[in-house]
Protein backbone atom coordinates (compact mmCIF):
# COMPACT_ATOMS: atom_id res chain seq x y z
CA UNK A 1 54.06 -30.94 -16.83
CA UNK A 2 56.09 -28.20 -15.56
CA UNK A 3 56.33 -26.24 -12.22
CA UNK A 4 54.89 -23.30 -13.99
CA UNK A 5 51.69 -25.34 -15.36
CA UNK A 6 51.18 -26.49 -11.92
CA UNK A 7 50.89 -22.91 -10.14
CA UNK A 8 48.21 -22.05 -13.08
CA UNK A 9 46.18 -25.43 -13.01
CA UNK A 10 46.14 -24.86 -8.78
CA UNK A 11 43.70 -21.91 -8.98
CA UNK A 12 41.34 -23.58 -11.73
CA UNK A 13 40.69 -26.91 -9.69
CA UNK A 14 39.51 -24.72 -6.87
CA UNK A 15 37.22 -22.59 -9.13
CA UNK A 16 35.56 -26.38 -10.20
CA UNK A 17 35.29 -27.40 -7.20
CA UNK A 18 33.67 -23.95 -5.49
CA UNK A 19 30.86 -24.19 -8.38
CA UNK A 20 30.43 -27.66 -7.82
CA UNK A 21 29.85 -26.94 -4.16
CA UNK A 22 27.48 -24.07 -5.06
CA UNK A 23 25.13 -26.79 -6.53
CA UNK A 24 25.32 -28.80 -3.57
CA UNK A 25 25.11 -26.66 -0.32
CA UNK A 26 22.18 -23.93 -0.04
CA UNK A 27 23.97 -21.24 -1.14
CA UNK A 28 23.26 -18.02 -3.61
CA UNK A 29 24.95 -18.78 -6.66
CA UNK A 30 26.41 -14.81 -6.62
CA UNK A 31 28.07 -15.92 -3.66
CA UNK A 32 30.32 -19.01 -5.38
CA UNK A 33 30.80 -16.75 -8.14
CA UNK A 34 32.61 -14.26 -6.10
CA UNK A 35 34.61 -16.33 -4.51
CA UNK A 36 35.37 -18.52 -7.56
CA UNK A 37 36.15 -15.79 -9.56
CA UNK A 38 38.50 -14.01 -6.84
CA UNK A 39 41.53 -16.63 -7.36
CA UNK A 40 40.92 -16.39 -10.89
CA UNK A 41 40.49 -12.90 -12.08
CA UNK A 42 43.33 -11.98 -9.09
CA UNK A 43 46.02 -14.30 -11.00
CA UNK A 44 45.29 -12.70 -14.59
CA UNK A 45 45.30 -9.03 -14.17
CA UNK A 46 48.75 -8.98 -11.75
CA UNK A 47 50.48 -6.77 -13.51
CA UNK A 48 47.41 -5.21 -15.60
CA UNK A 49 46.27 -1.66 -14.37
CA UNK A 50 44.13 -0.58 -17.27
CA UNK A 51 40.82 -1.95 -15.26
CA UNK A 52 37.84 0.01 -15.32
CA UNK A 53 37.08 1.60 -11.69
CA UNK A 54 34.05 -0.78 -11.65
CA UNK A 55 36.17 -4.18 -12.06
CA UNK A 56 38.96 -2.60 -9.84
CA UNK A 57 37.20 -2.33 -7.30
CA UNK A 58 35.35 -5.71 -7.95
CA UNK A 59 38.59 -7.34 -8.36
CA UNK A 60 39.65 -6.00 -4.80
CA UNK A 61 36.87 -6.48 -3.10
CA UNK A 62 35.93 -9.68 -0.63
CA UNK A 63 33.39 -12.18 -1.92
CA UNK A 64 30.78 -10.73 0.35
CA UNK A 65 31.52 -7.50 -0.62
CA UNK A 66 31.11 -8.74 -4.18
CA UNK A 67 27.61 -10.16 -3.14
CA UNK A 68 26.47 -6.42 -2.07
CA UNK A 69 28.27 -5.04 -5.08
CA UNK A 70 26.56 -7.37 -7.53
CA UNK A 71 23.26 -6.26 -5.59
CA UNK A 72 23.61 -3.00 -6.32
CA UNK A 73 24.28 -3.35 -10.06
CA UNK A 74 21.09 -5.22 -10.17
CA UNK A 75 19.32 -2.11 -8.21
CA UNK A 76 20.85 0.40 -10.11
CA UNK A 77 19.88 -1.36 -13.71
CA UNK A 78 16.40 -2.13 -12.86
CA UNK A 79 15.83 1.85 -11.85
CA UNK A 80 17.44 2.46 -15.73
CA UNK A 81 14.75 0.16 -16.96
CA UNK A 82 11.87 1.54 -15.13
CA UNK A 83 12.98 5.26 -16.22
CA UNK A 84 13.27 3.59 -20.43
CA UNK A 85 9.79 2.32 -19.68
CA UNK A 86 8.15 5.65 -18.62
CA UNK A 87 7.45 3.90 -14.89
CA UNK A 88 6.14 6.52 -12.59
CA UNK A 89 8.32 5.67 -9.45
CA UNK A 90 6.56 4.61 -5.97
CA UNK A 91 9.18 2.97 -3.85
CA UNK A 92 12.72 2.97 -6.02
CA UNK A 93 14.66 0.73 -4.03
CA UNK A 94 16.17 3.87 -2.20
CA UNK A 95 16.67 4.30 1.22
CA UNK A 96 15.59 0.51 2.35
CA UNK A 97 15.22 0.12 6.03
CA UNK A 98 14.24 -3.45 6.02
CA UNK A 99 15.34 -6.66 3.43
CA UNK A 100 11.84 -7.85 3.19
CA UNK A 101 9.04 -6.52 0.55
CA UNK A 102 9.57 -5.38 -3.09
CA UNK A 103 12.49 -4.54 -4.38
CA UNK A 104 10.96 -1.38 -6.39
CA UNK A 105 7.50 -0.59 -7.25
CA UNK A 106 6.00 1.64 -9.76
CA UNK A 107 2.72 2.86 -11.78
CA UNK A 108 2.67 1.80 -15.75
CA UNK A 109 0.46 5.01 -16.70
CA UNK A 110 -0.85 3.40 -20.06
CA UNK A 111 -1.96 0.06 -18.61
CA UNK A 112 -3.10 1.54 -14.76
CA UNK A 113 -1.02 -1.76 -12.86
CA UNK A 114 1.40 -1.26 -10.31
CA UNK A 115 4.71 -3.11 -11.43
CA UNK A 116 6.56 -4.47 -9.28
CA UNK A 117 10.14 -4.94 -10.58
CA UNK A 118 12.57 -7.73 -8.63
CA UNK A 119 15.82 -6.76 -9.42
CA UNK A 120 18.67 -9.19 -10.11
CA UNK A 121 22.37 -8.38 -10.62
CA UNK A 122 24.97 -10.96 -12.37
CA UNK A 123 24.02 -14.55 -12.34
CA UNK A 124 22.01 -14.04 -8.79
CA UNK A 125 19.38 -16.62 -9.21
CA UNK A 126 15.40 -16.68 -8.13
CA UNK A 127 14.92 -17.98 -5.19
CA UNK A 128 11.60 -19.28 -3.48
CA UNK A 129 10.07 -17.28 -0.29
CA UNK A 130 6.51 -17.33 1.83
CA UNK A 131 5.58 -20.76 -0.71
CA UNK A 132 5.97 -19.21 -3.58
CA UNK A 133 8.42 -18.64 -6.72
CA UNK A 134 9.67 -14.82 -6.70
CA UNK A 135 8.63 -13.11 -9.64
CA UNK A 136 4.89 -14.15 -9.37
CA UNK A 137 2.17 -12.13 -7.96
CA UNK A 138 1.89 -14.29 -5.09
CA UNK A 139 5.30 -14.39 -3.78
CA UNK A 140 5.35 -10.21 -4.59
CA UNK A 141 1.91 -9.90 -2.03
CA UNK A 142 3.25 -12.10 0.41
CA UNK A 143 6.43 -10.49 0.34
CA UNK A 144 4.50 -7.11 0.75
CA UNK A 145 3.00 -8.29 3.62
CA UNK A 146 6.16 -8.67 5.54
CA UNK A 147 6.21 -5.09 5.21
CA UNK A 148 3.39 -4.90 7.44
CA UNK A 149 4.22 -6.51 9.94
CA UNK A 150 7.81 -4.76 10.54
CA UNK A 151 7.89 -1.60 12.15
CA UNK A 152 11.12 -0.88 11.15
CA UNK A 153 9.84 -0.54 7.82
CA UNK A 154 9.94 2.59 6.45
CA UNK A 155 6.83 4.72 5.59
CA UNK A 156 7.81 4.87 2.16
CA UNK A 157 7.72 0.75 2.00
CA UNK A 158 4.45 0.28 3.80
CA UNK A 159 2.88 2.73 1.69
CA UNK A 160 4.54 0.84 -1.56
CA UNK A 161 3.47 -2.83 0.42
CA UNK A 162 -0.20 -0.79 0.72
CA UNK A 163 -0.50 -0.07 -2.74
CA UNK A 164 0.79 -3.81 -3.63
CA UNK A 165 -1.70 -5.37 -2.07
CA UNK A 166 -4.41 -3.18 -3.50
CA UNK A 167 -3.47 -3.53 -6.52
CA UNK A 168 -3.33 -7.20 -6.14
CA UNK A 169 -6.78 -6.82 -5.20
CA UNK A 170 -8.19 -5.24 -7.97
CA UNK A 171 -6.62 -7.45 -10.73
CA UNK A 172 -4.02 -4.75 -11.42
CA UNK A 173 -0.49 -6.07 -10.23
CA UNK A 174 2.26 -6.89 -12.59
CA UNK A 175 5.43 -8.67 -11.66
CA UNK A 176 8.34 -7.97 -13.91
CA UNK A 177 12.29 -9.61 -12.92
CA UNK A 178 15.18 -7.35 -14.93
CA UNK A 179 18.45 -8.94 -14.68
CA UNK A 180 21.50 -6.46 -15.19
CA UNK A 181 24.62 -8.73 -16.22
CA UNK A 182 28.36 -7.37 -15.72
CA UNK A 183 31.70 -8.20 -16.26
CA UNK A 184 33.74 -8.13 -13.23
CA UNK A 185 32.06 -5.43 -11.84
CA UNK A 186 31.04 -3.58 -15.32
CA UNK A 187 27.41 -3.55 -15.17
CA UNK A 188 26.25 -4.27 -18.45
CA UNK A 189 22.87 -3.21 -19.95
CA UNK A 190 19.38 -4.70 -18.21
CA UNK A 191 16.94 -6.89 -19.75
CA UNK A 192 13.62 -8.86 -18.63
CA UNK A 193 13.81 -12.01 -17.69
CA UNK A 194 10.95 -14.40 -18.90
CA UNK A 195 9.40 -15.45 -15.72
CA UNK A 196 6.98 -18.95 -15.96
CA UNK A 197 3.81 -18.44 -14.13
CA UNK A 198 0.78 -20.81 -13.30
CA UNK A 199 -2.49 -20.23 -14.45
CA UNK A 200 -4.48 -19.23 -11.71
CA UNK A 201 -1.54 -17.21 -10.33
CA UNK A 202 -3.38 -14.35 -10.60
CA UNK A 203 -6.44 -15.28 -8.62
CA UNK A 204 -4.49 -16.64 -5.87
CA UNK A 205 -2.79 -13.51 -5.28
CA UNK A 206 -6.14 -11.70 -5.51
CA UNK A 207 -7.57 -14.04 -2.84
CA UNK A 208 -4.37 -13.32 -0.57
CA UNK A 209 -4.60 -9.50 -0.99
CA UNK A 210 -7.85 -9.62 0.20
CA UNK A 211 -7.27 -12.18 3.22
CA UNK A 212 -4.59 -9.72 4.04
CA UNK A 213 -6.55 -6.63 3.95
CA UNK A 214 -9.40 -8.20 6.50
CA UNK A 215 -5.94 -8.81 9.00
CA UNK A 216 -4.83 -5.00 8.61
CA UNK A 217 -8.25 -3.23 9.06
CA UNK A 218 -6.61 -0.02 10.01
CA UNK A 219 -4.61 0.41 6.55
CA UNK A 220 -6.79 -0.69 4.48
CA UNK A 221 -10.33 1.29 4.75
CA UNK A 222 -12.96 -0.14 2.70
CA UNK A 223 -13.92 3.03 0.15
CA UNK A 224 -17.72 3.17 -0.45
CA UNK A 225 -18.06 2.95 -4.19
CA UNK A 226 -21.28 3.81 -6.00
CA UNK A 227 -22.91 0.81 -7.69
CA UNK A 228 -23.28 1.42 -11.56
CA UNK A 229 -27.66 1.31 -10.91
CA UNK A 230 -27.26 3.87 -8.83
CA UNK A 231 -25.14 6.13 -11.02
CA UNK A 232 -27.73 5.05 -13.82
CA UNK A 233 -30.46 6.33 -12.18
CA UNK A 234 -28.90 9.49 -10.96
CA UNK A 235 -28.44 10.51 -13.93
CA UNK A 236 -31.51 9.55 -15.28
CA UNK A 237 -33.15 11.76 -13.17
CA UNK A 238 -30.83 14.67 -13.78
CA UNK A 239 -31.72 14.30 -17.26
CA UNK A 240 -35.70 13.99 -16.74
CA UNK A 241 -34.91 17.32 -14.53
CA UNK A 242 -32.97 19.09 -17.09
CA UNK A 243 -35.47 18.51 -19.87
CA UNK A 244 -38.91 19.88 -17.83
CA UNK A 245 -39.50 23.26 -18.69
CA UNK A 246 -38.98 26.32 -16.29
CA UNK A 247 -42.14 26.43 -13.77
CA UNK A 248 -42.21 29.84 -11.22
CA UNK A 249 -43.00 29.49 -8.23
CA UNK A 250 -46.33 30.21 -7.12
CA UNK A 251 -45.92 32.99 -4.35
CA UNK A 252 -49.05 33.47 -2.31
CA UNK A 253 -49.71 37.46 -2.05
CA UNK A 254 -49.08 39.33 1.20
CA UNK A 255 -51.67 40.42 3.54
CA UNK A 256 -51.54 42.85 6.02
CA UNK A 257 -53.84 43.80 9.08
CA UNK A 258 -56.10 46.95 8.84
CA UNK A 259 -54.31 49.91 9.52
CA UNK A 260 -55.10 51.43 12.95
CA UNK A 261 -56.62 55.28 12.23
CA UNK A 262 -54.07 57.85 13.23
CA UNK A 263 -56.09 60.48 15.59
CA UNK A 264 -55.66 63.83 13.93
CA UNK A 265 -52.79 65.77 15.71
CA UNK A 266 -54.28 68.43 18.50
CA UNK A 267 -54.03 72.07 18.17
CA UNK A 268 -51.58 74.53 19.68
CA UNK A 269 -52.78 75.74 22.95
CA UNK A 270 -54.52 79.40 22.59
CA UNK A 271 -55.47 78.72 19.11
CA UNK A 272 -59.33 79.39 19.07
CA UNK A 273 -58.64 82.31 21.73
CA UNK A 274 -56.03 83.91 18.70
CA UNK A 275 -58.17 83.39 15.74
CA UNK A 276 -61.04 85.12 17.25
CA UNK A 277 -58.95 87.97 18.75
CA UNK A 278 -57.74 88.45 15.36
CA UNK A 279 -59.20 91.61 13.57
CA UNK A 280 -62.34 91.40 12.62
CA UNK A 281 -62.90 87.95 13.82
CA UNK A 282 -66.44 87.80 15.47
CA UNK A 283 -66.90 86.36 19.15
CA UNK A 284 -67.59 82.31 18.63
CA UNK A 285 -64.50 82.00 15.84
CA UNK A 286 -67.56 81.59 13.01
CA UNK A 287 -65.06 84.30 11.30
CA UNK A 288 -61.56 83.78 10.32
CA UNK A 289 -60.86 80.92 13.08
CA UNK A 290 -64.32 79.10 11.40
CA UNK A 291 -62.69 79.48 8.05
CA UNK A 292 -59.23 77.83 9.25
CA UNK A 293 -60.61 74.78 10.40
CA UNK A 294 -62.50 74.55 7.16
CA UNK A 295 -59.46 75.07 5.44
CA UNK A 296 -57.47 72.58 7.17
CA UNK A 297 -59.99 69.98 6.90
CA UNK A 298 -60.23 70.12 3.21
CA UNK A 299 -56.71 70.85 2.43
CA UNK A 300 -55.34 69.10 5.14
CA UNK A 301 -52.69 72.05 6.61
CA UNK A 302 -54.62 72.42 9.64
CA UNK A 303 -50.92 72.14 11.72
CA UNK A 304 -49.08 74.46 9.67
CA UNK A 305 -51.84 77.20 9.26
CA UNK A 306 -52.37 77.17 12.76
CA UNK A 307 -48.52 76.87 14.14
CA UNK A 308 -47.76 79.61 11.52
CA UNK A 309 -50.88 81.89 12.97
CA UNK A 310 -49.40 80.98 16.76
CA UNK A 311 -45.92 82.14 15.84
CA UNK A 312 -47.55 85.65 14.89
CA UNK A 313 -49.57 86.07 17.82
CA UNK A 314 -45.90 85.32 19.57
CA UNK A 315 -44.49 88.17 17.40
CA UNK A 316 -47.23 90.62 18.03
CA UNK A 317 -46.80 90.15 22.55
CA UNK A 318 -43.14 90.17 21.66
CA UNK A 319 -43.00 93.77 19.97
CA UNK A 320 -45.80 94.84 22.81
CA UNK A 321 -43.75 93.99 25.28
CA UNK A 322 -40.75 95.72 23.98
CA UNK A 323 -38.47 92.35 23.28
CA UNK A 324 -37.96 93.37 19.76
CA UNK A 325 -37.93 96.30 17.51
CA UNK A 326 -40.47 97.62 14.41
CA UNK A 327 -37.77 96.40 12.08
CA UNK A 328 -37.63 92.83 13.26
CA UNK A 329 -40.97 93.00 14.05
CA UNK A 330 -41.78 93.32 9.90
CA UNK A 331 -38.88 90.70 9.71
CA UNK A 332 -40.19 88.00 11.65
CA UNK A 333 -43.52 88.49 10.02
CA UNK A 334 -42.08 88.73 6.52
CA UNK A 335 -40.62 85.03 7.32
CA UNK A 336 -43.90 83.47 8.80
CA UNK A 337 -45.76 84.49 5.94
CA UNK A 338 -43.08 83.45 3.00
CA UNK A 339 -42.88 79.98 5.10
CA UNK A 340 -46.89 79.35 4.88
CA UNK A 341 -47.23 80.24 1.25
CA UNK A 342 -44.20 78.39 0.71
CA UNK A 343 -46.00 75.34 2.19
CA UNK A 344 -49.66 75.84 1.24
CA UNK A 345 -48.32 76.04 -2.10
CA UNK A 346 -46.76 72.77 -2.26
């Protein structure tokens, strides 16, 4: 074998024997296959600068550095699935504060269940947290939980770990784990990744949701929820209701005390001494002054006869005296008398 052959066989017995290590020592498979790749992929492109940006930079990059790289390719594809599936996002991965909980949750509008989507870049295998595998609904409520009790978790997370749970609850949690492969850095395109479950998966992560519910007391208020009975006969009576026909009240009629009398409304001083001053009025007012009050009583203009005969007799002293002339004498008369016929006519 020559030199040459040896400087090329020198980088593939270290790739074998970093993978065999990988299945030995507890370590994440993305991990070995950033560092066995390094040697590898470094020793064939020298010389070769028609990389895409993506493999250049996962070409020059340190295996941990490859390990957050191949993490973000997994993020990145499993928001491309979500958005092909019509997902309606709740927590997208962005803006993490904390490692633990989902990796991104979201609503499936034509089914009603959360999703929650694990997302897995490269070769980056499942691993096995809280008791149980990830990707089951188990391991996704327990990892939910953790949210809970961090409070450096975001409010964005606890409200996704919140709505987890809940749905857990209910029956209405689906777990799904997209795997984005790439080529040296060139993220390729996602797919779902067939995850084996147990039977009674399901139940036990209903059971846990509610265990953890009865711990956080404060998040999760129980909503008072109208049992179907109830509704039934609601609207059983809104029906019986509807259907009777339209009844009036029955509005008892108004009484009212007895009116008190009024007292008829006293004369004008000097009234009775007028009338029977006036001309030809006998002594004893059986004349014209009689025949006023017998008018009034009857016709019931006792107050205006009388206050028009008293502004007359005021006329009469006032042209005696000398206050006013002949010619507003007639006036002034002329006006009392239009006033009362005015009035008795009416």
């Amino acid at each position: 074998m020559s030199s040459r052959s040896n400087v090329f066989a020198i980088p593939s017995l270290l790739v074998a024997i970093v993978v065999g290590l990988a299945g030995v020592f507890p370590r994440d498979t993305v991990w070995a296959q950033a560092v066995a790749t390094a040697s590898e992929t470094g020793t064939r492109t020298v010389g070769h600068g028609s990389l895409d940006p993506d493999q250049q930079r996962w070409i020059n990059a340190t295996p941990e550095e490859r390990v957050k790289i191949a993490e973000e390719i997994g993020e990145k594809g499993a928001r491309e699935y979500a958005k092909g599936k019509c997902y309606n996002t709740i927590f997208d991965g962005k803006g993490r504060t904390v490692p633990q909980g989902p990796d991104q949750v979201y609503l499936d509008p034509r089914t009603g269940e959360t999703v929650v989507v694990e997302a897995k870049g490269g070769t980056s295998p499942l691993s096995r947290g809280y008791g149980y595998q990830q990707g089951t609904k188990s391991w996704a409520v327990k990892s939910a939980e953790q949210i809970l009790h961090n409070p450096n978790a975001s409010p964005a997370e606890r409200e996704a770990a919140k709505i987890v749970i809940e749905a857990a609850a209910e029956g209405k949690l689906r777990v799904e784990v997209v795997r984005t492969p790439h080529t040296l850095g060139k993220a390729g395109k996602p797919v779902l990744e067939v995850v084996e479950e147990t039977a009674d998966d399901a139940v036990k992560a209903a059971q846990l949701a509610k265990e953890i519910m009865k711990r956080f007391p404060q998040i999760f208020t129980p909503t008072p929820k109208t049992s179907d009975s109830n509704s039934k006969s609601l609207a059983k009576a809104v029906a019986e209701f509807q259907r009777r026909p339209f009844e009036p009240p029955i509005v008892p009629p108004r009484t009212y005390p007895n009116p008190r009398p009024i007292p008829p409304e006293p004369m004008p001083p000097d009234v009775d001494r007028f009338v029977t001053r006036l001309p030809g009025a006998p002594i004893g007012g059986e004349g014209l002054a009689g025949t006023l009050r017998k008018a009034a009583g009857v016709a019931g203009i006792a107050v205006d006869g009388v206050s028009r005969a008293y502004r007359a007799l005021e006329v009469e002293k006032a042209y005696k005296n000398g206050e006013i002339t002949q010619h507003e004498r007639t006036v002034e008369h002329a006006k009392n008398v239009a006033g009362c016929v005015g009035g008795w006519t009416g």
